[in-house]
Protein backbone atom coordinates (compact mmCIF):
# COMPACT_ATOMS: atom_id res chain seq x y z
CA UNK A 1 0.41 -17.18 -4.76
CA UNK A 2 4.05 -16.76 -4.86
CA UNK A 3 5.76 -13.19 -3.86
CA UNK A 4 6.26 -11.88 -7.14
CA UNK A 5 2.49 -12.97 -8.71
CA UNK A 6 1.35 -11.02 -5.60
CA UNK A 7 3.42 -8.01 -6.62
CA UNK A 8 2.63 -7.80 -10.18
CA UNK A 9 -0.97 -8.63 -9.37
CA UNK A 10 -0.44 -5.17 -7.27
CA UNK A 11 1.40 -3.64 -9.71
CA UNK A 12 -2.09 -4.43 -12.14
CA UNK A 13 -4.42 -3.25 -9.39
CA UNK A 14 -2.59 -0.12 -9.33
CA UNK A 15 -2.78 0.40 -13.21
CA UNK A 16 -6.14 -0.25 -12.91
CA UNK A 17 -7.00 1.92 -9.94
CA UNK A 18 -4.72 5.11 -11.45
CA UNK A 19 -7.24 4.76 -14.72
CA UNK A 20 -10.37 5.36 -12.81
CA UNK A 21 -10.44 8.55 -11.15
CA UNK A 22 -11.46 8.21 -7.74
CA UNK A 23 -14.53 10.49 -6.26
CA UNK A 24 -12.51 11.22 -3.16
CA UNK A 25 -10.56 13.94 -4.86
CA UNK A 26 -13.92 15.75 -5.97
CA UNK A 27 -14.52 19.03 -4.10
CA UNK A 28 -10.73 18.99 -2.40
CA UNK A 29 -10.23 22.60 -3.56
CA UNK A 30 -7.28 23.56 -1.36
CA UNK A 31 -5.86 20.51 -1.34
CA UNK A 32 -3.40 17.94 -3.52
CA UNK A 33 -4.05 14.46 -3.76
CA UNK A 34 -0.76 13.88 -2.71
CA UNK A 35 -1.97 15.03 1.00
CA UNK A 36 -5.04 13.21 1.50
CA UNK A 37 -4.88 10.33 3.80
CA UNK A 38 -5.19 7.04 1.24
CA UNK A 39 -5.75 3.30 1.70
CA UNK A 40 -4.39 0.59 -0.27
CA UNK A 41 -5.31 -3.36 0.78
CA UNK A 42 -4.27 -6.72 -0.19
CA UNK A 43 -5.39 -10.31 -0.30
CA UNK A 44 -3.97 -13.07 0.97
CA UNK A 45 -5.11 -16.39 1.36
CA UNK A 46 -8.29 -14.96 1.68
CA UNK A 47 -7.47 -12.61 4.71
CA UNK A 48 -7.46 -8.73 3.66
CA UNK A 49 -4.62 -6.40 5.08
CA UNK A 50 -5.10 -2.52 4.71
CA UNK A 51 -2.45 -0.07 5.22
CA UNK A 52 -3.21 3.86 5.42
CA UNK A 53 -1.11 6.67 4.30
CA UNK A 54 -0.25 9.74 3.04
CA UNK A 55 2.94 11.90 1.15
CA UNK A 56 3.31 15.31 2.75
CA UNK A 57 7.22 16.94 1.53
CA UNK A 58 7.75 14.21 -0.93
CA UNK A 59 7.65 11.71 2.06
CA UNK A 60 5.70 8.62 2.74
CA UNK A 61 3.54 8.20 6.07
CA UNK A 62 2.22 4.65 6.11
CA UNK A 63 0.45 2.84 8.92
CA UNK A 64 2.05 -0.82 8.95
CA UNK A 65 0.60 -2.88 11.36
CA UNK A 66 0.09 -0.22 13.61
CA UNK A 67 3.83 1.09 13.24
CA UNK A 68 4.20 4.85 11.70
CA UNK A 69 6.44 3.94 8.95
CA UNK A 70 8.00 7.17 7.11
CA UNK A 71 10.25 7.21 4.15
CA UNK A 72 10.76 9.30 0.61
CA UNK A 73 8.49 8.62 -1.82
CA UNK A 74 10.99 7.61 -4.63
CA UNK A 75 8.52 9.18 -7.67
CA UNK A 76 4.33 9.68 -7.83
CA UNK A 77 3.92 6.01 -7.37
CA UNK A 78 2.96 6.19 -3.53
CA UNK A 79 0.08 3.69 -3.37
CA UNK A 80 2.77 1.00 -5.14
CA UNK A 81 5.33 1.59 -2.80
CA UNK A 82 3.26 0.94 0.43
CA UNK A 83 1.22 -1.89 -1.09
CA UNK A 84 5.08 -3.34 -1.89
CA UNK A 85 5.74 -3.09 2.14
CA UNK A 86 2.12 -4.36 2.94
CA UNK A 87 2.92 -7.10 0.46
CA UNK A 88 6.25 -7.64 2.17
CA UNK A 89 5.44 -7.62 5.56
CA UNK A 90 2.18 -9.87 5.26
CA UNK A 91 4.60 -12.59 3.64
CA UNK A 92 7.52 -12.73 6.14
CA UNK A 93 4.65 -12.81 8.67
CA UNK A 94 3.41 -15.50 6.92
CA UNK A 95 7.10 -17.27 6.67
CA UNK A 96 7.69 -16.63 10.26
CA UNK A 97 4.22 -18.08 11.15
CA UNK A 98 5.68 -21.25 9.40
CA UNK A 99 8.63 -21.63 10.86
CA UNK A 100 6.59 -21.29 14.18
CA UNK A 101 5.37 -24.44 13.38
CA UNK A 102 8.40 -26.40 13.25
């Protein structure tokens, strides 16, 4: 699966996954969504990759590989914009993991 199938593929998980309301939120009285520690995975070539994360002052706090990775969260769409870097970084690992074997 090329880069951009795998990014409109997220794009339609995250459609999907924004209809459904998710029972996580249930019973978080004092508390947003927007600060509750999420998860958002992807597949590729059958290996899963997760990446946790959370917004706190309109800025993204996402576990990359075991990197702290923090940067503004350009609108509500979060869960897109770390599954974008997930998606990214799995795929030049994958492209470096090639070029290893040349």
């Amino acid at each position: 699966m090329d880069f951009y199938s795998q990014i409109q593929q997220a794009l339609q998980s995250l459609k999907l996954a924004l209809a459904v309301p998710s029972p996580i939120y249930e019973g978080a009285s004092d508390m947003t969504r927007s600060q509750l520690v999420q998860e958002v995975e992807i597949t590729d070539q059958g290996r899963t990759f997760k990446s946790a994360f959370y917004v706190e002052h309109g800025m993204i706090h996402a576990n990359l590989a075991g990197k702290m990775v923090t940067l503004p969260c350009p609108n509500d769409d979060a869960a897109g914009v770390v599954r974008a870097l997930l998606t990214e970084q799995v795929l030049s690992q994958s492209i470096s993991r090639k070029d290893d074997a040349f």
